[in-house]
Structures are given as C-alpha cells and as structure tokens.
Protein backbone atom coordinates (compact mmCIF):
# COMPACT_ATOMS: atom_id res chain seq x y z
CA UNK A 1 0.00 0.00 0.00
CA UNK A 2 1.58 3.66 -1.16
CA UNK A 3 1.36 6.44 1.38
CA UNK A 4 2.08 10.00 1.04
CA UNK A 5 3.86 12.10 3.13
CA UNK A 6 2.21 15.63 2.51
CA UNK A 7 -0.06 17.86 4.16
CA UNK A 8 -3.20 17.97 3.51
CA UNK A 9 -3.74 22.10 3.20
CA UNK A 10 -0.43 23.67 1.58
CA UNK A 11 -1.64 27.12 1.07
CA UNK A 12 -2.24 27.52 4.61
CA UNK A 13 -0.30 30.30 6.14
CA UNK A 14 1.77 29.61 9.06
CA UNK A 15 0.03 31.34 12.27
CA UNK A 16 3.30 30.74 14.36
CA UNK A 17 4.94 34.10 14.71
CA UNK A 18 8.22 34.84 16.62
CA UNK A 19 8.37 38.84 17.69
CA UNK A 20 11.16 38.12 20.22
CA UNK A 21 12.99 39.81 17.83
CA UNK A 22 11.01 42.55 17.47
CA UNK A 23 10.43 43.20 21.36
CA UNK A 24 14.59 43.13 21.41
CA UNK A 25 14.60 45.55 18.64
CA UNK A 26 11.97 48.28 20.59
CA UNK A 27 13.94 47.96 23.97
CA UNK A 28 17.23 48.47 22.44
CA UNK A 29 15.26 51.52 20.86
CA UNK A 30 13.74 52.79 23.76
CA UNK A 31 17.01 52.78 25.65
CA UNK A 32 19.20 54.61 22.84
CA UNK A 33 16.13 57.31 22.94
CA UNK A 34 16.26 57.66 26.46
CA UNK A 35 20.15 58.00 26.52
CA UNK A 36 19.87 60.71 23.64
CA UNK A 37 17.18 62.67 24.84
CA UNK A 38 18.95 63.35 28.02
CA UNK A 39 22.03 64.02 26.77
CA UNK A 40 20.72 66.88 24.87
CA UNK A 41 18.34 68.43 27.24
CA UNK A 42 21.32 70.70 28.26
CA UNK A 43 20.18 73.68 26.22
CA UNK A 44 22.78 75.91 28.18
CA UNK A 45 26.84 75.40 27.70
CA UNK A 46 28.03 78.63 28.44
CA UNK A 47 28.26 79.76 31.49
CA UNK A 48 25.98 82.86 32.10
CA UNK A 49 23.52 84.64 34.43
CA UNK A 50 20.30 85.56 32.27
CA UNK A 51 18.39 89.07 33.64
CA UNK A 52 15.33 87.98 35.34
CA UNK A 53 11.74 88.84 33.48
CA UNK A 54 8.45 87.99 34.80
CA UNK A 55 6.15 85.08 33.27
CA UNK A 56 4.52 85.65 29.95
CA UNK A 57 3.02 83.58 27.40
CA UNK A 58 4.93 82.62 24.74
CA UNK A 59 4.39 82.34 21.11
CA UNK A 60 4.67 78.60 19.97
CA UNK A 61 7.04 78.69 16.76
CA UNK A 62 6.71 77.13 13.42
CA UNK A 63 7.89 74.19 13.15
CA UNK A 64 10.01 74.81 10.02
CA UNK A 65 11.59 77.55 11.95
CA UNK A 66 15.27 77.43 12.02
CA UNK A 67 16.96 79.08 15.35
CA UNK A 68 20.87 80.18 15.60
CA UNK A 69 21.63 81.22 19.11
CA UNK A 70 24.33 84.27 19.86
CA UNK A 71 25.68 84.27 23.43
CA UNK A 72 27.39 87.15 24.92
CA UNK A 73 28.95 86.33 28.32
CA UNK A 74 30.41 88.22 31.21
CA UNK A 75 33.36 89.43 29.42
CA UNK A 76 31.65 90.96 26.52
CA UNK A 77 32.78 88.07 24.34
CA UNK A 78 30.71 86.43 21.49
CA UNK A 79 29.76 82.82 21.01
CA UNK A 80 27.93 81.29 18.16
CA UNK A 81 26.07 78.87 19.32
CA UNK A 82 29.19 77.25 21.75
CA UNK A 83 32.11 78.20 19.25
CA UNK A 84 33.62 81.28 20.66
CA UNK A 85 34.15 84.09 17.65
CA UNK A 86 35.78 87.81 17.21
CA UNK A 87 33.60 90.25 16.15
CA UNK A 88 34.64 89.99 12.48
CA UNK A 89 33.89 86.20 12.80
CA UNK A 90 29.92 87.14 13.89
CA UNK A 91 29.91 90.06 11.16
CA UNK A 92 30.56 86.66 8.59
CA UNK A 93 28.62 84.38 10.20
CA UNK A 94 25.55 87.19 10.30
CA UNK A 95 26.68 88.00 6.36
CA UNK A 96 25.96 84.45 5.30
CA UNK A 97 22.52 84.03 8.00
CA UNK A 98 21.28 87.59 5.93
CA UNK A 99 22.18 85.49 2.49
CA UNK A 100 19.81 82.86 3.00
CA UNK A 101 16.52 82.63 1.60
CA UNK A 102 14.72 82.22 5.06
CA UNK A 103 16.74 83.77 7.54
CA UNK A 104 16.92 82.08 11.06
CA UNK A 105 15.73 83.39 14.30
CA UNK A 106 18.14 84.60 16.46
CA UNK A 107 18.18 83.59 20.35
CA UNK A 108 20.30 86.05 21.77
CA UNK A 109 21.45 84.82 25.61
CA UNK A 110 23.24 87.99 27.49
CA UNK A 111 24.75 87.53 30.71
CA UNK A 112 22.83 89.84 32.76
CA UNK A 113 26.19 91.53 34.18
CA UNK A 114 27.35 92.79 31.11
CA UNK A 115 27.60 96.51 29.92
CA UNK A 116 24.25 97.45 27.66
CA UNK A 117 26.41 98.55 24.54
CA UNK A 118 27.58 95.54 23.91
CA UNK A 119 24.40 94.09 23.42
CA UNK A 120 23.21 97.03 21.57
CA UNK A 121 26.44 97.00 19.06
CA UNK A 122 24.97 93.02 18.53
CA UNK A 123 21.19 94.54 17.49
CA UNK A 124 22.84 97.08 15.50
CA UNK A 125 24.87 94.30 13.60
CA UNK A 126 21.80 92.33 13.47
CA UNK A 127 19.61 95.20 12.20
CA UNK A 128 22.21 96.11 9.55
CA UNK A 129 21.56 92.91 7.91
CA UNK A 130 17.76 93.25 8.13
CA UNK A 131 17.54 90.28 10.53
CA UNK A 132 14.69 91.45 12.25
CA UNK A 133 13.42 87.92 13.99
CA UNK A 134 15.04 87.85 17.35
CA UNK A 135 14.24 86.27 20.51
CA UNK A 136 15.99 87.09 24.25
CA UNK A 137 16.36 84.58 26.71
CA UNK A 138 15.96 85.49 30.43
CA UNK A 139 15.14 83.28 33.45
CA UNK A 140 11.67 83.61 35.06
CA UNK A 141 11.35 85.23 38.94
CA UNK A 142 11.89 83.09 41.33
C-alpha cells in the first residue's frame, strides 16, 4: 500500500509568529532614545547669568523655523552657538545668516552683568543685515 507524506492544506499560512525579535529591537530603541534625549536636554553650555523677566506667554514657533543662538557672556565676548568668535567672525557668520533665503531666528542669551552697549552694538549688527526675527532669553522670577 503507497502512502504520502504531505499535508493535507499547503496554502495555509503559518500562524506561528516569533516577535522576540522585534520586542529586542523596541527595547534596544527605547534605551538609545532615552540616553539621547537626556544628553541633549542641556540647552545651556556657556556659562551665564540671564536678567530675570516675569512670566509671559509665549508664542509657539513654526515648526520649520530654524533658530541660531548668539551668546554674549560676562566678558563681553561672542559665542555662536558654543564656538567662541571675534567680532569679524559674527559680522561673517551674520553676512551668510542675511544670504539665506529664510533667515533664522536669532536667540540672543546675554549675561545679565554685562555693559548694555555691547548688546546694543549686537542689534545694530543684526539690524544692519535686516535680521529682524530675534528672541531674548531670560530666566523667570523666582
């Protein structure tokens, strides 16, 4: 007597599915997205006092907005963003920000300490350029 061997129902899918895998995948995820996220929660890297405003409500920003932050701390010197530059550096770097089809918004972070012209020769540099979208950072009352 001949006997086969197959199954019955071929085209049946298979219902088993392994998602270890998966799950090891997601953690591993999770954990690089925790490790990231507070790495860069440190908005602030150099070192200065902000002038103290009182709460307001603040306007929530476009998405698509693009932000370049200028920091001026207790000695009157410059930073873009965390790179220290001269003033002919910022004139350039402002130069090539005016250039740009969309300029950025500028977050300007002044040590509260330090003497009012410099941060009025940094609006005049700004204005000269027609950048005319500028925030200022300052720290809440306490």
């Amino acid at each position: 007597m001949a006997r086969t061997f197959r199954q019955k129902r071929q085209a049946q899918p298979i219902a088993e599915l392994n998602v270890t895998n998966m799950i090891d995948l997601g953690f591993t995820l999770l954990i690089i997205f925790m490790i990231t996220t507070s790495n860069s929660s440190t908005e602030q890297t150099t070192p200065i006092n902000l002038p103290v405003t009182s709460i307001s409500p603040a306007e929530k920003p476009d998405s698509s907005t693009k932000f370049e932050t200028v920091v001026i701390d207790k000695q009157g010197r410059y930073f873009w963003g965390t790179k220290p530059v001269s003033t002919a550096e910022l004139r350039s770097y402002l130069n090539a920000a005016a250039a740009l089809p969309k300029p950025p918004v500028f977050r300007i972070r002044a040590d509260g300490s330090i003497n009012l012209q410099r941060f009025m020769d940094l609006m005049d540099e700004l204005k000269k350029r027609g950048l005319s979208k500028i925030t200022i950072d300052s720290q809440t009352e306490r």
